[in-house]
N, C-alpha and C. Protein backbone atom coordinates (compact mmCIF):
# COMPACT_ATOMS: atom_id res chain seq x y z
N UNK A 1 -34.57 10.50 -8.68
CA UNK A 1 -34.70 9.07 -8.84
C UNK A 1 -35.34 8.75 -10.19
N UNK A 2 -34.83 7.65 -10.70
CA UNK A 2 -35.07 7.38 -12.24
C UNK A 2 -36.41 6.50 -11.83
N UNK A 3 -37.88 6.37 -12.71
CA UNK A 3 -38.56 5.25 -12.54
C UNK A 3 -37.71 3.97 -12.97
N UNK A 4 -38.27 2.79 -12.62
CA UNK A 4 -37.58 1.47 -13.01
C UNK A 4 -38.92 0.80 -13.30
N UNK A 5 -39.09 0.12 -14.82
CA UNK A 5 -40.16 -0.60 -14.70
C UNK A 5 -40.11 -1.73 -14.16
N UNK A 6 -42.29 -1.99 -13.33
CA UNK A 6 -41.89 -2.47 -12.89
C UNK A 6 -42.72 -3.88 -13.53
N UNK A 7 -42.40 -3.99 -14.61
CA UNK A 7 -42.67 -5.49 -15.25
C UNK A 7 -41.77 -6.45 -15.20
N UNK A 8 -40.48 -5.94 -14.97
CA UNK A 8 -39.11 -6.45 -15.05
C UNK A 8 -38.98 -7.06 -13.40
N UNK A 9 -39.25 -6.65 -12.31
CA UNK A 9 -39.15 -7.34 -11.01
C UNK A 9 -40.92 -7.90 -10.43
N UNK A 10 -41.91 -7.74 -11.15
CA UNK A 10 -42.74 -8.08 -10.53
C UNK A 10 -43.70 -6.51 -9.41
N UNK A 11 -43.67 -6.88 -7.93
CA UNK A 11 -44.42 -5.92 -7.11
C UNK A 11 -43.75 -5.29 -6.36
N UNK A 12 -43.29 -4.00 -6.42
CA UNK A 12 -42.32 -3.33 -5.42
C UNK A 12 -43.10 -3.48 -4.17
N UNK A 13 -42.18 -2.78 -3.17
CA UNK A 13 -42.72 -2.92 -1.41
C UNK A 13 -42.01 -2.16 -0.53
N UNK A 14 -42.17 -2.10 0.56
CA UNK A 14 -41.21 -1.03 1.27
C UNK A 14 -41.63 -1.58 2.36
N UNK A 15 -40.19 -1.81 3.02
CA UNK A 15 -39.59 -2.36 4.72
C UNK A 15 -39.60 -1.30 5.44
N UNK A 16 -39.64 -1.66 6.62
CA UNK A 16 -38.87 -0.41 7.95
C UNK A 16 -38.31 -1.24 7.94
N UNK A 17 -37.12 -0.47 7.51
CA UNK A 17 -34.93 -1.38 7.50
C UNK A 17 -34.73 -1.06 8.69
N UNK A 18 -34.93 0.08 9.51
CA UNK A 18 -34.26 0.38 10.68
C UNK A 18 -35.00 1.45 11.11
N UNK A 19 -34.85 1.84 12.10
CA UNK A 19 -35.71 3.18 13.02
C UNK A 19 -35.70 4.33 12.38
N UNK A 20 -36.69 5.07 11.95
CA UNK A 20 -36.34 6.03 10.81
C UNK A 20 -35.91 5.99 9.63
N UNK A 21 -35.98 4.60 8.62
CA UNK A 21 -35.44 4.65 7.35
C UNK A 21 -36.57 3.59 7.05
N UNK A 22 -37.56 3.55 5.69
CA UNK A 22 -38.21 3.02 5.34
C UNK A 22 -37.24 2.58 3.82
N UNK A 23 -37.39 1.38 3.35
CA UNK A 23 -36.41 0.70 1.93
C UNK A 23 -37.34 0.27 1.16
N UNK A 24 -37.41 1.17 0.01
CA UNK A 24 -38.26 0.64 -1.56
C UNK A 24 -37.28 -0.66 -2.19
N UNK A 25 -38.02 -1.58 -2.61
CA UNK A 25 -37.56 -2.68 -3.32
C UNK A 25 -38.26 -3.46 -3.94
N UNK A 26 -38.17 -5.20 -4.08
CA UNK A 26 -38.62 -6.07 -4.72
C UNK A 26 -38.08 -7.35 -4.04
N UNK A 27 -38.58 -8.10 -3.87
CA UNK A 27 -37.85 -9.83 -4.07
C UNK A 27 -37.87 -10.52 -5.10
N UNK A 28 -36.48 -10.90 -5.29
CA UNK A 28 -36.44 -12.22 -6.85
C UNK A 28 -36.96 -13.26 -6.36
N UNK A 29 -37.23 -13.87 -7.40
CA UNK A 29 -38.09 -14.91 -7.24
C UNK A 29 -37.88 -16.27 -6.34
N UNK A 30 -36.36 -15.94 -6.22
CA UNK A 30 -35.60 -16.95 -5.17
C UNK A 30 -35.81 -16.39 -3.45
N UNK A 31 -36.42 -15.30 -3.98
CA UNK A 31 -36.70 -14.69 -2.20
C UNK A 31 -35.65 -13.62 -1.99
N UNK A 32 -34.83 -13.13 -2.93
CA UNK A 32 -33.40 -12.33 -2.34
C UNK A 32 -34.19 -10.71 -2.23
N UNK A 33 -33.83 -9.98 -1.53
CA UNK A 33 -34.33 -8.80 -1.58
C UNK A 33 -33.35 -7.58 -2.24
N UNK A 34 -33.85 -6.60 -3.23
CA UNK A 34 -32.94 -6.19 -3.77
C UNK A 34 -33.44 -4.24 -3.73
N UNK A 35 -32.69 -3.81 -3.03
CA UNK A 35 -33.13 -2.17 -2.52
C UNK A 35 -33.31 -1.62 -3.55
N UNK A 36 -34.01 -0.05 -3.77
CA UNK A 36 -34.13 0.37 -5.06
C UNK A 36 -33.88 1.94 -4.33
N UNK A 37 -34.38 1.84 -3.00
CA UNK A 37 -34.32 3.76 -2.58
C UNK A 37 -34.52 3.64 -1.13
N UNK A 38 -34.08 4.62 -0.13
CA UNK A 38 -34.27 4.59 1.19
C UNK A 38 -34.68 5.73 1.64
N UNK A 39 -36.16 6.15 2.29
CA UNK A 39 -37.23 7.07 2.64
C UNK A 39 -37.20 7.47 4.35
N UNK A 40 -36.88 8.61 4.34
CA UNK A 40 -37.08 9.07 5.83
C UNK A 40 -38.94 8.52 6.33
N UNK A 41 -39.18 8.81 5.32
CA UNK A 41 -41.11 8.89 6.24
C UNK A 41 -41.45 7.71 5.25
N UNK A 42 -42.50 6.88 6.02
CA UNK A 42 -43.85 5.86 5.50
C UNK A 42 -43.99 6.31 3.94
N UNK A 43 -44.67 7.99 4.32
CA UNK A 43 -45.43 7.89 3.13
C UNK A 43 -44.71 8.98 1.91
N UNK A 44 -43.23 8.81 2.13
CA UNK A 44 -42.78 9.00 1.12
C UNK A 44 -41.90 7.79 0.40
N UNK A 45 -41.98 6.60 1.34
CA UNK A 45 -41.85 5.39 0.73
C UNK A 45 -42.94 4.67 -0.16
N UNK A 46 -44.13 4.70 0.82
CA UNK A 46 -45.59 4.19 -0.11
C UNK A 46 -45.73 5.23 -1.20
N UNK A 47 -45.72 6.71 -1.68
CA UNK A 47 -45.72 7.19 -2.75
C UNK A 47 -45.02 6.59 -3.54
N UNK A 48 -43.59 6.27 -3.30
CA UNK A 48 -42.46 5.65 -4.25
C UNK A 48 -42.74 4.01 -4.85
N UNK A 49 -43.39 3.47 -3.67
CA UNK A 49 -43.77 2.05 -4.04
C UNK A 49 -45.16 2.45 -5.28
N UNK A 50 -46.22 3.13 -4.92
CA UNK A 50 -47.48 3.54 -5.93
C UNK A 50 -47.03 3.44 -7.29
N UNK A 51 -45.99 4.70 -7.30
CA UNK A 51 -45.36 5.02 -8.37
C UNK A 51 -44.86 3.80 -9.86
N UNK A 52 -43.61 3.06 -8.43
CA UNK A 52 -42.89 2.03 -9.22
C UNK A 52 -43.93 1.22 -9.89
N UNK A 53 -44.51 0.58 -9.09
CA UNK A 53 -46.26 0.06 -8.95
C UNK A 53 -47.14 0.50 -10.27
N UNK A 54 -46.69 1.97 -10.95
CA UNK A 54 -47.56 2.32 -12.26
C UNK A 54 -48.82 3.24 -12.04
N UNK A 55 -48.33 3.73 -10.74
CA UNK A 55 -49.81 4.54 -10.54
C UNK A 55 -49.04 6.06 -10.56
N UNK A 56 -50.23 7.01 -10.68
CA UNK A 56 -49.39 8.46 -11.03
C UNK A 56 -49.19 9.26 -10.45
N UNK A 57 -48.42 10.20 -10.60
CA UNK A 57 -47.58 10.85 -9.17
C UNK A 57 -48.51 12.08 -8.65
């Protein structure tokens, strides 16, 4: 996975999309939600959100 900065969308975040799949993303400013990566576990989604976020791996 490529980083994406994240000055360009604002605060990444991560959903439970569905039972077993956690979704890294962002909302535009109109509210639309726009996916960036999809995580079997929590906390290999919250690492990915940290990350996008600017914190270090």
């Amino acid at each position: 996975m490529k980083p994406v900065p994240s000055t360009d969308v604002g605060v990444w975040v991560y959903v439970n999309s569905e039972p077993g799949l956690w979704t890294v993303g962002h909302y535009t400013p109109s509210g639309a939600w726009v996916p960036e990566s999809d995580h079997e576990s929590k906390d290999a989604a919250a690492e990915r959100v940290h990350y996008l976020n600017g914190g270090q791996r």
